[in-house]
Protein backbone atom coordinates (compact mmCIF):
# COMPACT_ATOMS: atom_id res chain seq x y z
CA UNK A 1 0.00 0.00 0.00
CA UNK A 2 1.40 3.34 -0.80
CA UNK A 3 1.45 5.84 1.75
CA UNK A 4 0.57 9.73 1.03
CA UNK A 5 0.39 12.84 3.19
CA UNK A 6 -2.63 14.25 0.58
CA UNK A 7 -4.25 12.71 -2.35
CA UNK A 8 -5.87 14.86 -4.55
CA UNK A 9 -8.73 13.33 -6.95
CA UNK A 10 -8.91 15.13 -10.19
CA UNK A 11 -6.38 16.59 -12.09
CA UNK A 12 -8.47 19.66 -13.46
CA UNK A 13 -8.36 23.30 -12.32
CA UNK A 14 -9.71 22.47 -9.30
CA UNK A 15 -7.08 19.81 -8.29
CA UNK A 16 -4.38 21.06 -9.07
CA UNK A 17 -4.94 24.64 -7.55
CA UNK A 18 -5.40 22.70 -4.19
CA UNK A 19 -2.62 20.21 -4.84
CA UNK A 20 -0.53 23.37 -5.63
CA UNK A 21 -1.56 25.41 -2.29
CA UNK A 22 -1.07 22.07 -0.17
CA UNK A 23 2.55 21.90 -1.75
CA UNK A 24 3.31 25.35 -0.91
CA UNK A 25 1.92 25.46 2.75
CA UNK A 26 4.29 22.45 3.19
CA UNK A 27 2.83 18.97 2.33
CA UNK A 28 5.81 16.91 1.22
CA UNK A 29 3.84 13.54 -0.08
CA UNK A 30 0.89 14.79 -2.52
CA UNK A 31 -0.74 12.45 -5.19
CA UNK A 32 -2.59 13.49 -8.24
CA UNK A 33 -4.77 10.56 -9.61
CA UNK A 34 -6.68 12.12 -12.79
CA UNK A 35 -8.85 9.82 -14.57
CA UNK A 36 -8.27 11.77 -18.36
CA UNK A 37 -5.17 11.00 -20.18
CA UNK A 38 -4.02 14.43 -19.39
CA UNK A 39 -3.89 17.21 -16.71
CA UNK A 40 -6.47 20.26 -17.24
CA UNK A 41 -10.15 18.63 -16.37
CA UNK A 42 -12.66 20.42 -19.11
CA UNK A 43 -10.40 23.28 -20.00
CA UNK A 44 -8.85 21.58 -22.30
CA UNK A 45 -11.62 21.84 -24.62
CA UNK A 46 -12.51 25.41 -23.61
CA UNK A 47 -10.61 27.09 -26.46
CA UNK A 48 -12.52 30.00 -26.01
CA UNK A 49 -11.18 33.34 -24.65
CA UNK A 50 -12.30 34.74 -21.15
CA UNK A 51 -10.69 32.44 -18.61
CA UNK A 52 -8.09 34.17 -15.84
CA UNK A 53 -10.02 38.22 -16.03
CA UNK A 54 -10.17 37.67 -12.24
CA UNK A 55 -7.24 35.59 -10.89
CA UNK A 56 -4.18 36.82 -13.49
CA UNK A 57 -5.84 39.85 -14.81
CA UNK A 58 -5.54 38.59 -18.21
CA UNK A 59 -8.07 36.58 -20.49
CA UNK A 60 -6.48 33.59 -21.55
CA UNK A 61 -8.32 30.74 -23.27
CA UNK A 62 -8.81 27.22 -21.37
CA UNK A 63 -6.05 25.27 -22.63
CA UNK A 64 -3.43 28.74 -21.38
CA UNK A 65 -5.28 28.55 -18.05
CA UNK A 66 -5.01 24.81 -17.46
CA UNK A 67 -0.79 25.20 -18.85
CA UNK A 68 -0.09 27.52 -16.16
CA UNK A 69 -1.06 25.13 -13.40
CA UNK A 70 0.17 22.02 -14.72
CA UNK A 71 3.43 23.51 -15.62
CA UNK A 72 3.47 24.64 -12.15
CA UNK A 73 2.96 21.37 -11.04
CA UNK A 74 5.29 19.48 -12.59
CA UNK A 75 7.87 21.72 -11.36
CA UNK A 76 7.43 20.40 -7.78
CA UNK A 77 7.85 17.03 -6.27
CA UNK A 78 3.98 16.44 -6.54
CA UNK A 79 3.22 12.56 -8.08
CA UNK A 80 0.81 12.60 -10.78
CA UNK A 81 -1.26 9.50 -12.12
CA UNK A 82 -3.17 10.16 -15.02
CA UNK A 83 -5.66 7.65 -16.95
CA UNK A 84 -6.44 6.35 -13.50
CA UNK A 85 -9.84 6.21 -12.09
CA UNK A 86 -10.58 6.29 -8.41
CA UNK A 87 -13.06 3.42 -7.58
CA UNK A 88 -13.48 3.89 -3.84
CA UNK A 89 -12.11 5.47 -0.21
CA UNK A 90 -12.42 4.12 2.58
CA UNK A 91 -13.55 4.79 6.03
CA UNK A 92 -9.82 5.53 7.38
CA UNK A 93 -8.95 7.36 3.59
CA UNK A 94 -7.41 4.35 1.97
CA UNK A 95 -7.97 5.38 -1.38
CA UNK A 96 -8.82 2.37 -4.48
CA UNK A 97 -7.56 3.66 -7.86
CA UNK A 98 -7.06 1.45 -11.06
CA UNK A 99 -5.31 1.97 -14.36
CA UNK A 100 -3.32 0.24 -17.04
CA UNK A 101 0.56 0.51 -15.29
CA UNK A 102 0.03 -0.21 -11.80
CA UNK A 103 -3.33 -2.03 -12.08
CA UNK A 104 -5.33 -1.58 -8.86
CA UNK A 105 -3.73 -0.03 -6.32
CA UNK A 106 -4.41 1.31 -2.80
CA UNK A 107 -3.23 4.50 -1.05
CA UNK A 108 -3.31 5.21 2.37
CA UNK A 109 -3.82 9.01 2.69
CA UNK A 110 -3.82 11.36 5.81
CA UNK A 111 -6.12 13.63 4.55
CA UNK A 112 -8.05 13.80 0.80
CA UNK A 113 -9.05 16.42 -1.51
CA UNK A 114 -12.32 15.72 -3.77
CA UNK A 115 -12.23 17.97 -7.02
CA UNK A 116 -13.94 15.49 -9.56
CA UNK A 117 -15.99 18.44 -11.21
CA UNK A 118 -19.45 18.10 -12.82
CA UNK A 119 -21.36 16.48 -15.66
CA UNK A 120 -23.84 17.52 -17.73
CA UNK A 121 -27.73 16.62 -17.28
CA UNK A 122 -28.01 13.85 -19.91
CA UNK A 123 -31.30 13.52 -22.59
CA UNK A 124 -32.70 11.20 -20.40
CA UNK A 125 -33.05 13.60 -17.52
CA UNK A 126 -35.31 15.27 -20.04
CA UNK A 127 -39.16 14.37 -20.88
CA UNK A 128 -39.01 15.23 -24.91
CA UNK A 129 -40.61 12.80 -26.99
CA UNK A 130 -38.98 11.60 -30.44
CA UNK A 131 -36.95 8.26 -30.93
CA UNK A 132 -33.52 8.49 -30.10
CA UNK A 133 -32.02 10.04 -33.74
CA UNK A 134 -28.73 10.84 -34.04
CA UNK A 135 -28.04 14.63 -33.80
CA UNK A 136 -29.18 14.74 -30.20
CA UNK A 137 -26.20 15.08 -27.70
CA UNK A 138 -24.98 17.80 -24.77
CA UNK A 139 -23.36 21.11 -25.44
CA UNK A 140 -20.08 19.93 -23.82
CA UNK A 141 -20.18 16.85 -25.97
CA UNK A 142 -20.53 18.73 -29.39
CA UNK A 143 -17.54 21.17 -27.97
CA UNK A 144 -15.53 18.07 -27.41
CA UNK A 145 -16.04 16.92 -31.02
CA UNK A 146 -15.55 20.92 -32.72
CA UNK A 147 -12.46 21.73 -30.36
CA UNK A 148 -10.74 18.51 -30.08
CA UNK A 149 -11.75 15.81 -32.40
CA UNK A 150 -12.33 18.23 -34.99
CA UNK A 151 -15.53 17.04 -36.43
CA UNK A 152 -18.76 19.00 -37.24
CA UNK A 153 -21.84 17.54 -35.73
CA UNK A 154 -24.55 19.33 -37.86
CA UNK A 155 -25.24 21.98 -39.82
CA UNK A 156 -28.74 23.55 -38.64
CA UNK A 157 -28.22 23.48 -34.60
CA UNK A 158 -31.56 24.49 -32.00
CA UNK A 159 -29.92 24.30 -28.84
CA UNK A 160 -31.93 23.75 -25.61
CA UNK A 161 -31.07 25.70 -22.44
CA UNK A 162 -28.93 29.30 -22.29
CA UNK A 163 -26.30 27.99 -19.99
CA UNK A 164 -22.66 28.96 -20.65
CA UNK A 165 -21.67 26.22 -22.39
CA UNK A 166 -24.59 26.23 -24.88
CA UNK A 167 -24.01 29.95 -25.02
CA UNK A 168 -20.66 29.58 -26.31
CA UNK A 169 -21.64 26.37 -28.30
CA UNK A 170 -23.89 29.08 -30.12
CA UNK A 171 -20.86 31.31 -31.46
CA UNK A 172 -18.42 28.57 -31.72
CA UNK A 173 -21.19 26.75 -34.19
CA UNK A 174 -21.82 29.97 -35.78
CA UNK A 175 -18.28 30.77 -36.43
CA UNK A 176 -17.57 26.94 -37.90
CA UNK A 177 -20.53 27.95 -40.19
CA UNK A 178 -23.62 26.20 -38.83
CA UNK A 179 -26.75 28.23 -38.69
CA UNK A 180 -27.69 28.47 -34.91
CA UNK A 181 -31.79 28.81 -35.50
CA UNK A 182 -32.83 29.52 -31.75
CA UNK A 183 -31.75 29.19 -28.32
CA UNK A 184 -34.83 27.90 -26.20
CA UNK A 185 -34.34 28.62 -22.63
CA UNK A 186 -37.48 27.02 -20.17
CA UNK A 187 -36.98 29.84 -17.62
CA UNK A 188 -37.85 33.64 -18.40
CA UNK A 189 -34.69 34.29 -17.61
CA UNK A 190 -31.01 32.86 -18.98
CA UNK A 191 -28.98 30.40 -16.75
CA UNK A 192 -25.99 32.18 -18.51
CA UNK A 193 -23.39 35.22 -18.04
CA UNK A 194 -24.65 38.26 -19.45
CA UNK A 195 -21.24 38.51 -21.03
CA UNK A 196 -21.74 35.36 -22.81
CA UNK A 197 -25.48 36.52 -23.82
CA UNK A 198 -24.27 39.71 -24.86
CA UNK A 199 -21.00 37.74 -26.81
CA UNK A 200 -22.00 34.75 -27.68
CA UNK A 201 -25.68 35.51 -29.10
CA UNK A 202 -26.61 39.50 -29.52
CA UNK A 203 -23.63 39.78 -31.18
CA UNK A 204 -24.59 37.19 -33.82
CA UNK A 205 -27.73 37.85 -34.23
CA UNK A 206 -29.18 34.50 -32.62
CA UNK A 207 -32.19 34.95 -31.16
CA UNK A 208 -32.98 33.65 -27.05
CA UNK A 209 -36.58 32.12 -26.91
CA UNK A 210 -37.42 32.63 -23.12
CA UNK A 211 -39.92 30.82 -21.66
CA UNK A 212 -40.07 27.96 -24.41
CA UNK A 213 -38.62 24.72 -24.53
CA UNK A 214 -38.73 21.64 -27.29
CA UNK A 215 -41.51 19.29 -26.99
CA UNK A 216 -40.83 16.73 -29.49
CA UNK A 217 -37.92 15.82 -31.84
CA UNK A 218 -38.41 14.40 -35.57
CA UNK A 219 -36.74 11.80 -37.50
CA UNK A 220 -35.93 8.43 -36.98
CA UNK A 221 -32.16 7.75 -37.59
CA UNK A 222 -31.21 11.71 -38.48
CA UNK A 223 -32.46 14.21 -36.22
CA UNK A 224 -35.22 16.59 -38.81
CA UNK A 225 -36.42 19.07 -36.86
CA UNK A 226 -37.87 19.67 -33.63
CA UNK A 227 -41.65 20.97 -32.49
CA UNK A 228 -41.09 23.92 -29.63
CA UNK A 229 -43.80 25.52 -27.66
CA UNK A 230 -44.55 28.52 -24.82
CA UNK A 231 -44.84 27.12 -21.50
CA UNK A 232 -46.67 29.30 -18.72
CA UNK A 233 -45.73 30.41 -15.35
CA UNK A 234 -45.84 26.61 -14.56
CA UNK A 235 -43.62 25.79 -16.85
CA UNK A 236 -45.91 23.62 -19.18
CA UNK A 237 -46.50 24.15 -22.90
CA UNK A 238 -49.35 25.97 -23.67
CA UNK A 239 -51.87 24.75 -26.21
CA UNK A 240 -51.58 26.47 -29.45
CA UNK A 241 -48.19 28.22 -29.38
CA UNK A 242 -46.08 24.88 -30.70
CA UNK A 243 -43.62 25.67 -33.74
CA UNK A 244 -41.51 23.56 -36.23
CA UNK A 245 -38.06 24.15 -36.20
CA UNK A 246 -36.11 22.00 -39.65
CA UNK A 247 -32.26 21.19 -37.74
CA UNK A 248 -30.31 18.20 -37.99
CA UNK A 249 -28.69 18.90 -34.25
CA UNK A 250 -30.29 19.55 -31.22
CA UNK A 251 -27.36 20.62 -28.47
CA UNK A 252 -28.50 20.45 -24.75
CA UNK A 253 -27.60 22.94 -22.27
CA UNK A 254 -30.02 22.27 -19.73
CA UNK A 255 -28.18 21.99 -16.12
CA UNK A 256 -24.85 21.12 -14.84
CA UNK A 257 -24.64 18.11 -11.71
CA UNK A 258 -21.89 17.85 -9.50
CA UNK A 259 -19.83 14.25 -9.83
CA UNK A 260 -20.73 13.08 -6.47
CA UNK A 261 -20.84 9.53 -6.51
CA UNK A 262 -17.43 8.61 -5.35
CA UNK A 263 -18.61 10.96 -2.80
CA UNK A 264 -21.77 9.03 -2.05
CA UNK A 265 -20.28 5.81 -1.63
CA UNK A 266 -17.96 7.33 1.05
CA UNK A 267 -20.70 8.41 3.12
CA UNK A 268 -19.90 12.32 2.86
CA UNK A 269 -23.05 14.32 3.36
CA UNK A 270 -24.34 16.00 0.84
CA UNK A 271 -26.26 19.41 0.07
CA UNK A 272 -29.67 18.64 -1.44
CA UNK A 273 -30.36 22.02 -3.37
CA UNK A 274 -26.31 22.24 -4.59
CA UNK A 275 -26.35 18.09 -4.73
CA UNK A 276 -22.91 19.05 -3.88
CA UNK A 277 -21.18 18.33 -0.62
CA UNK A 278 -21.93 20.28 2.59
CA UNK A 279 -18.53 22.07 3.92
CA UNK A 280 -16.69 24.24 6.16
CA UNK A 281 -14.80 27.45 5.25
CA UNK A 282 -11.83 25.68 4.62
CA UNK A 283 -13.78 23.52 2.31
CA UNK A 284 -13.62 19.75 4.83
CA UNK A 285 -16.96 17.78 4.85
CA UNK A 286 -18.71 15.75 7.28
CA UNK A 287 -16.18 13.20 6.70
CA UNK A 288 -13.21 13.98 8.30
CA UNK A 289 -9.99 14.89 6.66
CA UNK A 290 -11.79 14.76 3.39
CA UNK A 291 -11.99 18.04 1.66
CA UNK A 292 -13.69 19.42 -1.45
CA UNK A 293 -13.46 22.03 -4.21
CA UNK A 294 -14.61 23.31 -7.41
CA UNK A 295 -17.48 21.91 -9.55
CA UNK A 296 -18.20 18.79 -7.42
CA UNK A 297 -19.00 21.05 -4.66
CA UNK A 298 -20.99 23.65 -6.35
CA UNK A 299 -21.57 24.89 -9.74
CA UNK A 300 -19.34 27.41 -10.96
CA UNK A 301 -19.74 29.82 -13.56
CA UNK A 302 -16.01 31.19 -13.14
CA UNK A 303 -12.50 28.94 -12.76
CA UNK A 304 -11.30 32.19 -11.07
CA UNK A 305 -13.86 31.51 -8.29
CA UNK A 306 -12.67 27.60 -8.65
CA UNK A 307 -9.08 28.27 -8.52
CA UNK A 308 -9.67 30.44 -4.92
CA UNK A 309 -12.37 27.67 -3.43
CA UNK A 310 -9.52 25.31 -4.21
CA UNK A 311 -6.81 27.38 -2.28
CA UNK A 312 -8.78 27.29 -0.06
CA UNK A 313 -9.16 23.24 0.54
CA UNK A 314 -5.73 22.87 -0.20
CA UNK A 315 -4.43 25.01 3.10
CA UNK A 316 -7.22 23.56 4.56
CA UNK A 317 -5.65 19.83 4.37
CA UNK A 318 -2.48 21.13 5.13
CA UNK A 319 -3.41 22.26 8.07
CA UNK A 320 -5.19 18.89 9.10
CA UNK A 321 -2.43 16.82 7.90
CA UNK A 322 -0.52 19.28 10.56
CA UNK A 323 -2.84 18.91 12.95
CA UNK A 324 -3.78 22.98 13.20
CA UNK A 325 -6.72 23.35 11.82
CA UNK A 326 -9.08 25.34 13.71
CA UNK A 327 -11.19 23.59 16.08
CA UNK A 328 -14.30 24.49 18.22
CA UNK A 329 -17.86 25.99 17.99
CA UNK A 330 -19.38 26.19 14.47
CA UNK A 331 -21.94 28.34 13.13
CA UNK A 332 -24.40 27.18 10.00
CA UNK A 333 -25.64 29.57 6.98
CA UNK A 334 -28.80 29.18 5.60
CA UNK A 335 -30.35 31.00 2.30
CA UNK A 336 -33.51 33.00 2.46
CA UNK A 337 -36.23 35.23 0.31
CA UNK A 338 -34.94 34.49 -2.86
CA UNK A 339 -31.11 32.83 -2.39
CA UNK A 340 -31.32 29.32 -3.15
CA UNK A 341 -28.16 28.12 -1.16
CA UNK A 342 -24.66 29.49 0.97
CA UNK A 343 -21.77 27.44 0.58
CA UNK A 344 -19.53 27.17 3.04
CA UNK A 345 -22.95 25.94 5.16
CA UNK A 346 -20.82 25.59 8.42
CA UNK A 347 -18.12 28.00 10.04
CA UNK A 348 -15.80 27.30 12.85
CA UNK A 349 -16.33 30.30 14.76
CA UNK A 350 -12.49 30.30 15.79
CA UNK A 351 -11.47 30.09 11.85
CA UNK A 352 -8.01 32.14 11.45
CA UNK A 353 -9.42 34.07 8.33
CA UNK A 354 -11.70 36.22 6.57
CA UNK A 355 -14.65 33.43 5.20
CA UNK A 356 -16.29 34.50 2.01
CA UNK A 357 -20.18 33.00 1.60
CA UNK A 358 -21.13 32.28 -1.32
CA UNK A 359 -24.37 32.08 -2.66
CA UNK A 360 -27.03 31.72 -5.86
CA UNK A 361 -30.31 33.77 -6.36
CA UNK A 362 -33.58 31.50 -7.01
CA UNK A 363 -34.82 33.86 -9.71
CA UNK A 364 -33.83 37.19 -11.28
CA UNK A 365 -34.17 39.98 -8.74
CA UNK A 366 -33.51 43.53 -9.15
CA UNK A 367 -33.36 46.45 -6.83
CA UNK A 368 -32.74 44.63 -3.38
CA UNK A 369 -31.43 44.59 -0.41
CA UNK A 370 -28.87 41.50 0.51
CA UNK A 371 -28.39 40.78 4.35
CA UNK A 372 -26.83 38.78 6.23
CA UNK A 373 -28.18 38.74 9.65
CA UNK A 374 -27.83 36.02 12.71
CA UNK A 375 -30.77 36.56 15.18
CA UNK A 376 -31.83 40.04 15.42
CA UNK A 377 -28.05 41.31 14.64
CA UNK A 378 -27.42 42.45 10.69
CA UNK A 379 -24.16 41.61 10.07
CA UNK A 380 -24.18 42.85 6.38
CA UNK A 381 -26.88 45.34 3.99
CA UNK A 382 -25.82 45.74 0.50
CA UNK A 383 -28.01 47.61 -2.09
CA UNK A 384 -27.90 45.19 -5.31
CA UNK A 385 -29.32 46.77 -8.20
CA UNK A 386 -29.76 43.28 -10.26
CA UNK A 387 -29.13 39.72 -8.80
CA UNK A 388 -29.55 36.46 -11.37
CA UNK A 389 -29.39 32.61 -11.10
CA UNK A 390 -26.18 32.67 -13.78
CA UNK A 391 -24.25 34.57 -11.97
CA UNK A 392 -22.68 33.86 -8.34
CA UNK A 393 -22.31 36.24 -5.59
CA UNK A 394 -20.53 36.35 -2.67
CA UNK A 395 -19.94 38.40 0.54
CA UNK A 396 -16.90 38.25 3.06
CA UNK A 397 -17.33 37.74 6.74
CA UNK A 398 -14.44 39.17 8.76
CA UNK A 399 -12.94 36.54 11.43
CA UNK A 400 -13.26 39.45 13.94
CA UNK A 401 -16.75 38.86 13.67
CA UNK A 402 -17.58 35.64 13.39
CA UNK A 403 -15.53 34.78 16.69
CA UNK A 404 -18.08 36.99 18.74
CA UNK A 405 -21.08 34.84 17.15
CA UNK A 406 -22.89 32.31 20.08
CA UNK A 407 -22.24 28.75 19.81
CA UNK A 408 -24.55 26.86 17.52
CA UNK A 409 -25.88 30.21 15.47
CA UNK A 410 -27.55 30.42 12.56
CA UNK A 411 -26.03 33.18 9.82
CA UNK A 412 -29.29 34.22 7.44
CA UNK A 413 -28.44 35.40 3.63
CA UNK A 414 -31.35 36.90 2.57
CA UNK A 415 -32.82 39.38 0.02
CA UNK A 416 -35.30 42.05 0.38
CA UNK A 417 -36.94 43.60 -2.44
CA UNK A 418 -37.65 47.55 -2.25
């Protein structure tokens, strides 16, 4: 059995930021185990501009991003294992791995670091009738196939949901020469960046259908075309409003889910509204010495934001593996009147830092006021002019005042609408 101060599984952004951090704050033994053939997680397909505004104050495209951790890594002592897939850790963080060199293998870890990332919602997830033509796949799939295979899968595209990814699938379609017909987003509002909206669709002249969504799909081994409708403040189609769209390619954008069932089989706790895991502010979940970043703990819409949750995780195991990380009474956070979840959803009251909360509005709300309160005591008002589901927010807590907090409180994020 090998023996490890810190494993880290997944190689992406997300893993290597907090493989990186646990390496600098003084972990000697660190494993990588990264179940692609290579280092970089979804960037590697993202060969779109925009990546880095926040963290290097440049825009880079995925594949720079990714470089300048991996590069980084590989300049330390830190093991890597790509190709290798994690099949299971144990109660006492003996982590299971397999691959084609070393077959299966065990590793005996003092502390772990989850940072699998997400995967899309699948068709199947979806109630759209039509036989199963080809044509029909995920935005992230059809990326894979432009950016790195290098094949074109259609010619006429509809794509389903206004996430980022099927944002950017729009243009990068578009610019490949494929007429994008419509974007049908289910909500009245888009799931995406206004940037990307802005970028990725005004600018090309592709119209956003809020508030409709594909019914049916046509053709029996070729995708044909697909029948969209309305739907009401129910979300369900309404009678009379259905429309024929001729495409050979239907992309789906409809909803990112967190890769949690390593984490499941491990017994970590999970967050039912994020179906990501439930953490402190140095990102460790129920589960003791297991920690968790990125994607597989919430739904980002930034690596920036990934890259400093990860930091965070990564000091936060060294510190365990150490045996200093902050101990005591905890506090819990709890969304409110319009914010759909807080991650981190516990806080040691005796943390050693400033704890950002971060958080996701249910619906799009515009001139509000965001608290933060804990009993009768507002610990934060902010004036927010517009809030919307695409777009995370966060506010900071100073350690000052969280240490004054009584045992056992209950921190409130909540919006009030003037």
């Amino acid at each position: 059995m090998l023996q490890y101060d810190l494993v880290v599984v997944g190689g992406g952004p997300a893993g290597m930021a907090a493989a990186l951090q646990a390496h600098e704050d003084g972990v000697e033994k660190i494993l990588v185990l990264e179940r692609a053939d290579t280092l970089g997680g979804i960037l590697e397909q993202c060969i779109h501009t925009g990546f880095g505004l926040h963290y290097f104050g440049e825009e880079l495209s995925g594949p720079e991003y990714a470089a300048r951790f991996s590069e980084a890594l590989y300049k330390t002592n830190i093991d890597v294992k790509v190709d290798t897939m994690v099949l299971d850790i144990s109660a006492d963080n003996v982590v299971t791995a397999v691959n084609n060199f070393d077959g299966l293998l065990t590793v005996k870890a003092a502390a772990v670091v989850l940072a699998m990332g997400c995967r899309e919602r699948p068709r199947g997830a979806l109630s759209i009738a039509g036989s199963r033509a080809s044509g029909i796949m995920t935005a992230g799939t059809a990326q894979k196939y432009v950016n790195i295979d290098g094949y074109m899968p259609g010619k006429t595209v509809v794509i389903l949901g206004s996430g980022d990814i099927g944002l950017i699938m729009a243009r990068r379609m578009t610019l490949e020469g494929a007429k994008v017909k419509a974007v049908c987003e289910l909500m009245p509002y888009s799931g995406g960046l206004t940037r990307n909206i802005v970028q990725c669709l005004e600018d090309f002249g592709i119209p956003l259908r809020l508030s409709c969504t594909v019914i049916q799909t046509h053709g029996k081994e070729r995708l044909e075309g697909v029948t969209v409708a309305n739907v009401d403040e129910h979300l369900q189609p309404i009678p009379g409003t259905e429309e024929y769209i001729p495409c050979d390619t239907l992309m789906l954008s409809v909803g990112l889910i967190p890769e949690n069932e390593l984490s499941k089989s491990a017994g970590v706790a999970l967050d039912p509204v994020t179906n990501g895991l439930v953490v402190d502010e140095y990102r460790e979940t129920s589960k003791k010495g297991v920690f968790a970043c990125g994607n597989v703990l919430q739904v980002h819409d930034l690596v920036d934001y990934v890259t400093e949750e990860s930091k965070l995780a990564g000091a936060g195991a060294a510190k365990f593996i150490r045996g200093e990380k902050p101990a005591g009474g905890t506090v819990t956070t709890v969304g409110e009147n319009g914010v759909r979840y807080v991650v981190p959803q516990r806080i040691n009251r005796a943390t050693d830092k400033d704890v950002k909360l971060y958080f996701r509005v249910g619906r799009v709300l515009e001139n509000v006021t965001l608290t933060v309160t804990c009993g009768e005591e507002t610990l934060i008002s902010r004036k927010k002019r517009k809030m919307t589901p695409g777009e995370m927010e966060y506010v900071t807590l100073k350690a000052s005042v969280l240490e004054k907090l009584p045992e056992d409180a209950k921190l409130v994020v909540s919006t009030k609408e003037a």
